[in-house]
Protein backbone atom coordinates (compact mmCIF):
# COMPACT_ATOMS: atom_id res chain seq x y z
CA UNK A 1 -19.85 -22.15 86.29
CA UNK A 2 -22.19 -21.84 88.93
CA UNK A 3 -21.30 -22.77 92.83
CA UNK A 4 -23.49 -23.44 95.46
CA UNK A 5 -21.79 -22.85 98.68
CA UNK A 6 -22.87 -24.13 101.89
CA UNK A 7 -20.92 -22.33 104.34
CA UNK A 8 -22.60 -21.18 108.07
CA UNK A 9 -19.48 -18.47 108.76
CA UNK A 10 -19.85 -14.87 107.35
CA UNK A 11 -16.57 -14.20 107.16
CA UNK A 12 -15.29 -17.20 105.19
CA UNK A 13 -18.51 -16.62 102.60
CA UNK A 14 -17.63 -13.27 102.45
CA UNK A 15 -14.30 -13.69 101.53
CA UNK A 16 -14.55 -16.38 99.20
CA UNK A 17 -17.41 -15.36 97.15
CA UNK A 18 -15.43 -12.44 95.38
CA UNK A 19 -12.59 -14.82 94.79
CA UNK A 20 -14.44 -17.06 93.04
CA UNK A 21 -16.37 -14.47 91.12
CA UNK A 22 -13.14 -12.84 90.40
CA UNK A 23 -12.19 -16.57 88.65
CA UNK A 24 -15.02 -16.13 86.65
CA UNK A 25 -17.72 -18.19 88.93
CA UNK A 26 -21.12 -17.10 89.97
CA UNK A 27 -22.21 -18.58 93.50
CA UNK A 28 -25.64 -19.28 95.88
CA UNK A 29 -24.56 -19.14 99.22
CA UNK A 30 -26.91 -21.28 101.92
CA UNK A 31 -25.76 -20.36 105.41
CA UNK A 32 -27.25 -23.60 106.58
CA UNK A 33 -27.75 -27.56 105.77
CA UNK A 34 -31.07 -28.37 106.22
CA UNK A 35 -33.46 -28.57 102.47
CA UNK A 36 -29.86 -27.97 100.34
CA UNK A 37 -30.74 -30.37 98.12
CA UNK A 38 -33.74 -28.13 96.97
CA UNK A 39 -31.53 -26.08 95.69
CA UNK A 40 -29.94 -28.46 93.03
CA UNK A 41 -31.03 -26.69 89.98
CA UNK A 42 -28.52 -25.05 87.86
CA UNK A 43 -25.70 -26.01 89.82
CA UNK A 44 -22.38 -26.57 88.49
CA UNK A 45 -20.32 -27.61 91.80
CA UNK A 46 -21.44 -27.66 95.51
CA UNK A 47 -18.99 -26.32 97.87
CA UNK A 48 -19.87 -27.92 101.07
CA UNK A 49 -18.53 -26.93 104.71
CA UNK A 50 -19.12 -30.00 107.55
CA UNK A 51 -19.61 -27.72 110.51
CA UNK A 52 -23.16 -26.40 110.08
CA UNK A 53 -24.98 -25.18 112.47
CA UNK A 54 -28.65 -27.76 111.86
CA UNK A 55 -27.45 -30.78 110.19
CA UNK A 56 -23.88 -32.55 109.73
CA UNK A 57 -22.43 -31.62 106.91
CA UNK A 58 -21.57 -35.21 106.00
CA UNK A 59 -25.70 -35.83 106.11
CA UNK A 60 -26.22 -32.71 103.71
CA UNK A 61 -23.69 -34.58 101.56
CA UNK A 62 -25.92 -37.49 101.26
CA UNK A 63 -28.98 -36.15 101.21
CA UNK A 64 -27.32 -34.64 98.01
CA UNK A 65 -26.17 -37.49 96.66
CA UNK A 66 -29.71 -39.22 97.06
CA UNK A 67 -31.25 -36.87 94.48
CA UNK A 68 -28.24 -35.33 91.91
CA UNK A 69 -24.92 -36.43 90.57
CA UNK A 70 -23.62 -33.01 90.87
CA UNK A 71 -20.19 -32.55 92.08
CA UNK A 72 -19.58 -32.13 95.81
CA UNK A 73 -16.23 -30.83 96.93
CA UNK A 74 -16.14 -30.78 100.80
CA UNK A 75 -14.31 -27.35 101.87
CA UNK A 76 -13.73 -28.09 105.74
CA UNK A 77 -11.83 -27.47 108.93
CA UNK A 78 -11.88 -31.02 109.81
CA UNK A 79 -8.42 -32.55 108.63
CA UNK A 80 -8.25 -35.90 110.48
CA UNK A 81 -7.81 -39.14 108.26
CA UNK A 82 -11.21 -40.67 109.70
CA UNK A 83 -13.34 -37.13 108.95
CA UNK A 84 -12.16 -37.32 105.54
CA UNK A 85 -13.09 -40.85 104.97
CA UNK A 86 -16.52 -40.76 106.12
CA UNK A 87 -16.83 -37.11 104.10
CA UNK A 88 -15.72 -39.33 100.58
CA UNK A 89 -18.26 -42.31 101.66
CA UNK A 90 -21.02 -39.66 101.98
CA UNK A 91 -20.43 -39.26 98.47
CA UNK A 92 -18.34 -36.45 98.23
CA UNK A 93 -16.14 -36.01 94.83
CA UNK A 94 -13.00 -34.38 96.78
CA UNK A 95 -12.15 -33.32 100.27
CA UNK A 96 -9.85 -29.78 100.66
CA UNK A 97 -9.18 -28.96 104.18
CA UNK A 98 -8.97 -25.10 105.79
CA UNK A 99 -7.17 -23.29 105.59
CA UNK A 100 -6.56 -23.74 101.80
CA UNK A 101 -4.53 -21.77 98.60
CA UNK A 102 -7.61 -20.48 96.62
CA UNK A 103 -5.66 -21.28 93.33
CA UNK A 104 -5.86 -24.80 94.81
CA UNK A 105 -10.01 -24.29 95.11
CA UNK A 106 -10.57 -22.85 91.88
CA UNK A 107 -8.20 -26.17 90.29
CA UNK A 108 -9.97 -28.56 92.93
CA UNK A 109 -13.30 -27.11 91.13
CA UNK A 110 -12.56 -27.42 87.63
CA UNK A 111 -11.20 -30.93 88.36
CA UNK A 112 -14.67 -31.72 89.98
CA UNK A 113 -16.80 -30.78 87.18
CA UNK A 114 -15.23 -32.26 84.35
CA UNK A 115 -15.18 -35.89 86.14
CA UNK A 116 -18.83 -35.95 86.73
CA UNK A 117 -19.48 -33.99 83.55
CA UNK A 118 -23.61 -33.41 85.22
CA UNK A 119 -26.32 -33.25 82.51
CA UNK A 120 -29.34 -30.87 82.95
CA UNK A 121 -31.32 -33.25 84.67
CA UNK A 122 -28.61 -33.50 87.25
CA UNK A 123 -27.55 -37.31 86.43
CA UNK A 124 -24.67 -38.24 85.41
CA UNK A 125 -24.32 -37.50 81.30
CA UNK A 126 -22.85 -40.61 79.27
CA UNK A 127 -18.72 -40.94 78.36
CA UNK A 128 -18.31 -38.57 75.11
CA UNK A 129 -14.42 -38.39 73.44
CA UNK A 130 -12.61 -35.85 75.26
CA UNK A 131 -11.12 -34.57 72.24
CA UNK A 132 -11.80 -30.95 71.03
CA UNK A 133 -11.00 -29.33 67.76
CA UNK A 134 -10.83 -25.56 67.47
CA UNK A 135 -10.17 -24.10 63.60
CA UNK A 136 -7.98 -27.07 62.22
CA UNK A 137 -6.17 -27.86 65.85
CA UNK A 138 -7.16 -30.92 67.35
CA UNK A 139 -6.53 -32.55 70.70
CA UNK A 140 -7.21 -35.42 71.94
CA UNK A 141 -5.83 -35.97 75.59
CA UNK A 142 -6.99 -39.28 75.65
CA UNK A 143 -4.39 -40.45 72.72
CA UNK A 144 -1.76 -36.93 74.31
CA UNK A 145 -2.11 -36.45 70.40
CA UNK A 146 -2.21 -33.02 68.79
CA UNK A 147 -2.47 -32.39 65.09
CA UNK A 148 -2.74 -28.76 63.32
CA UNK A 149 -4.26 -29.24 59.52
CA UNK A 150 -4.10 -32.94 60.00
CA UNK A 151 -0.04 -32.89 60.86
CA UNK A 152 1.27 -34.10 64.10
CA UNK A 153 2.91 -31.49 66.71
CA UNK A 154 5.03 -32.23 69.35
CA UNK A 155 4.90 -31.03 72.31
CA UNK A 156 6.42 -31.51 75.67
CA UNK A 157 4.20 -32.78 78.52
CA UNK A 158 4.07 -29.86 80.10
CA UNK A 159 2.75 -27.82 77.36
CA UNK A 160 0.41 -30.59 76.20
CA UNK A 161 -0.95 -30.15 79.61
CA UNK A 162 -1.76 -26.51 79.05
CA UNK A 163 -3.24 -26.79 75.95
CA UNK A 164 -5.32 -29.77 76.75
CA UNK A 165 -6.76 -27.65 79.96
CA UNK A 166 -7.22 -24.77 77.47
CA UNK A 167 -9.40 -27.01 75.13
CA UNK A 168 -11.39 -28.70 77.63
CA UNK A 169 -12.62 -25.49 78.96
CA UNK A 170 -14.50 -24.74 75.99
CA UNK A 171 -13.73 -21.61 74.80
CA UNK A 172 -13.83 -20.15 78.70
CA UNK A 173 -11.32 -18.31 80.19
CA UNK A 174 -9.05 -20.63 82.37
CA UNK A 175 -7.03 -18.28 85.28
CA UNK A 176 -3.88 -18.27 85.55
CA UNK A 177 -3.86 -19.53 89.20
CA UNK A 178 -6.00 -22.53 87.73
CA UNK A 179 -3.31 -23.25 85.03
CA UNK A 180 -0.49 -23.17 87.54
CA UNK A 181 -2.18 -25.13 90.21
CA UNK A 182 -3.68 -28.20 87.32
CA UNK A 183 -0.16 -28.32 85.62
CA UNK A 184 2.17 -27.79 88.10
CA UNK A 185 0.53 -28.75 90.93
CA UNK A 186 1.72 -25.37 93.28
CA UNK A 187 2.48 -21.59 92.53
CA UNK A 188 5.74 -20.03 92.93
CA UNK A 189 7.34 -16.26 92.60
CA UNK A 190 8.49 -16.73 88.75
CA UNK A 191 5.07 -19.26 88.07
CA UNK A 192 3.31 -16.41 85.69
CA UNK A 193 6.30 -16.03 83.71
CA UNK A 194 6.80 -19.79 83.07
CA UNK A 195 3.19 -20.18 82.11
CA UNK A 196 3.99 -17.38 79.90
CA UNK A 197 6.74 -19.03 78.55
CA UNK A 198 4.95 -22.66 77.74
CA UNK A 199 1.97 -20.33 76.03
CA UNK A 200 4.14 -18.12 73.52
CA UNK A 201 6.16 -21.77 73.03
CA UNK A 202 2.93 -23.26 72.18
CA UNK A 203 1.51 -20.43 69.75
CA UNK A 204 4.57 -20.89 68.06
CA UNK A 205 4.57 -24.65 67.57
CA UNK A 206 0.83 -24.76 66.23
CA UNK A 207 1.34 -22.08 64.28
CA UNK A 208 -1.88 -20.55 65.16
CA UNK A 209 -0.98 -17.72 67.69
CA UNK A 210 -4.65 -16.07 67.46
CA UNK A 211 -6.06 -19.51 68.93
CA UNK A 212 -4.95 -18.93 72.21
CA UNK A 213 -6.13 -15.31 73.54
CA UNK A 214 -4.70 -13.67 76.04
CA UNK A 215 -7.75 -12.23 78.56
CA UNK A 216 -5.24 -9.55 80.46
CA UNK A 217 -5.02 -9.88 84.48
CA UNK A 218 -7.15 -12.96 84.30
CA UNK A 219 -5.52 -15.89 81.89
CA UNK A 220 -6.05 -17.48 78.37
CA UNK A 221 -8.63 -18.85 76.91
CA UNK A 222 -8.72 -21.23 73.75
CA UNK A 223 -11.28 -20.31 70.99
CA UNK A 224 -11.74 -19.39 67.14
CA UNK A 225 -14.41 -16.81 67.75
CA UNK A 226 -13.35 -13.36 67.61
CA UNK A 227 -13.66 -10.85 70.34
């Protein structure tokens, strides 16, 4: 996933760039508003700070919108209920207020991108099924259905949850901060060990451990291709 993040302050760019590269994102940093929306073109997500130092942030925001459907997710120090209105009728997808978890980001992010689902040409793509099927699993979060070789599995929410976040991502690897944060909704000391726990649970319910690959220090990913 590619990020475009329009952030004026060195030392906020400079600290969040290698977090989200370390989550497996590649980013374009624009230290300023003014022409953003020139540089629309392979971008997955815009990360958009307010407080720029030429243009509102809440103009760039529109100026955006005018031209792309490409997710906005406004990353700013303004928390007060009337900022964040205006910031979602500029067209904004989500609104995360500093200072923020970056687990929470990186979740915020993902949740972004799959609700606009962007096309190449930077409009909205049509509605497709959500369901994925990898080998002979297949999920279908729509239906919270999962079936291995045609046969139904039951799971709990929780791990349907997991698995469906695993699927949707492709085949990419989904962090484990992500996991926690989509799931669960916060981290906590014994978090990694729970996630743990709902991932060997699941292996052993589909009955197809090799599906879900452990990528070691980062998180899982979901996929029949081999290494």
């Amino acid at each position: 996933m590619h990020i475009l993040l329009i952030e004026d302050d060195d030392r906020v760019a400079a600290a969040l760039r290698p977090a989200l590269h370390r989550h497996g994102m590649t980013t374009t940093r624009l230290d300023h508003g003014r022409g953003a929306a020139e540089h629309l073109d392979g971008v997955d997500v815009v990360l958009l700070d307010l407080g720029l130092p030429d243009v509102d942030g809440v103009d760039v925001c529109r100026e955006i919108r005018a031209v792309s459907e490409v997710p906005v997710l406004v990353v700013t120090a303004r928390g007060e209920v009337g900022d964040r209105i205006l910031g979602l009728h500029s067209g904004a997808d989500d609104y995360l207020v500093k200072p923020y978890d970056i687990g929470e980001l990186v979740a915020r992010v993902h949740a972004v991108q799959r609700r606009r689902k962007v096309g190449e040409d930077g409009t909205a793509a049509p509605a497709a099924s959500s369901a994925v099927t990898v080998g002979d699993v297949h999920v279908d979060p729509e239906r919270h259905e999962v079936t291995v070789a045609g046969e139904a599995v039951a799971l709990t929410r929780k791990e349907f949850q997991v698995l469906s976040l695993l699927a949707r991502a492709g085949g990419a690897v989904c962090t484990r901060a992500q996991i926690v944060a989509e799931v669960w909704g916060r981290g906590w000391a014994g978090a990694n060990r729970t996630l743990d726990v709902h991932v060997a649970t699941l292996r052993t319910k589909l009955g197809r451990p090799e599906l879900i690959r452990t990528v070691r220090g980062v998180g899982y990913r979901f996929t029949a291709d081999e290494e």
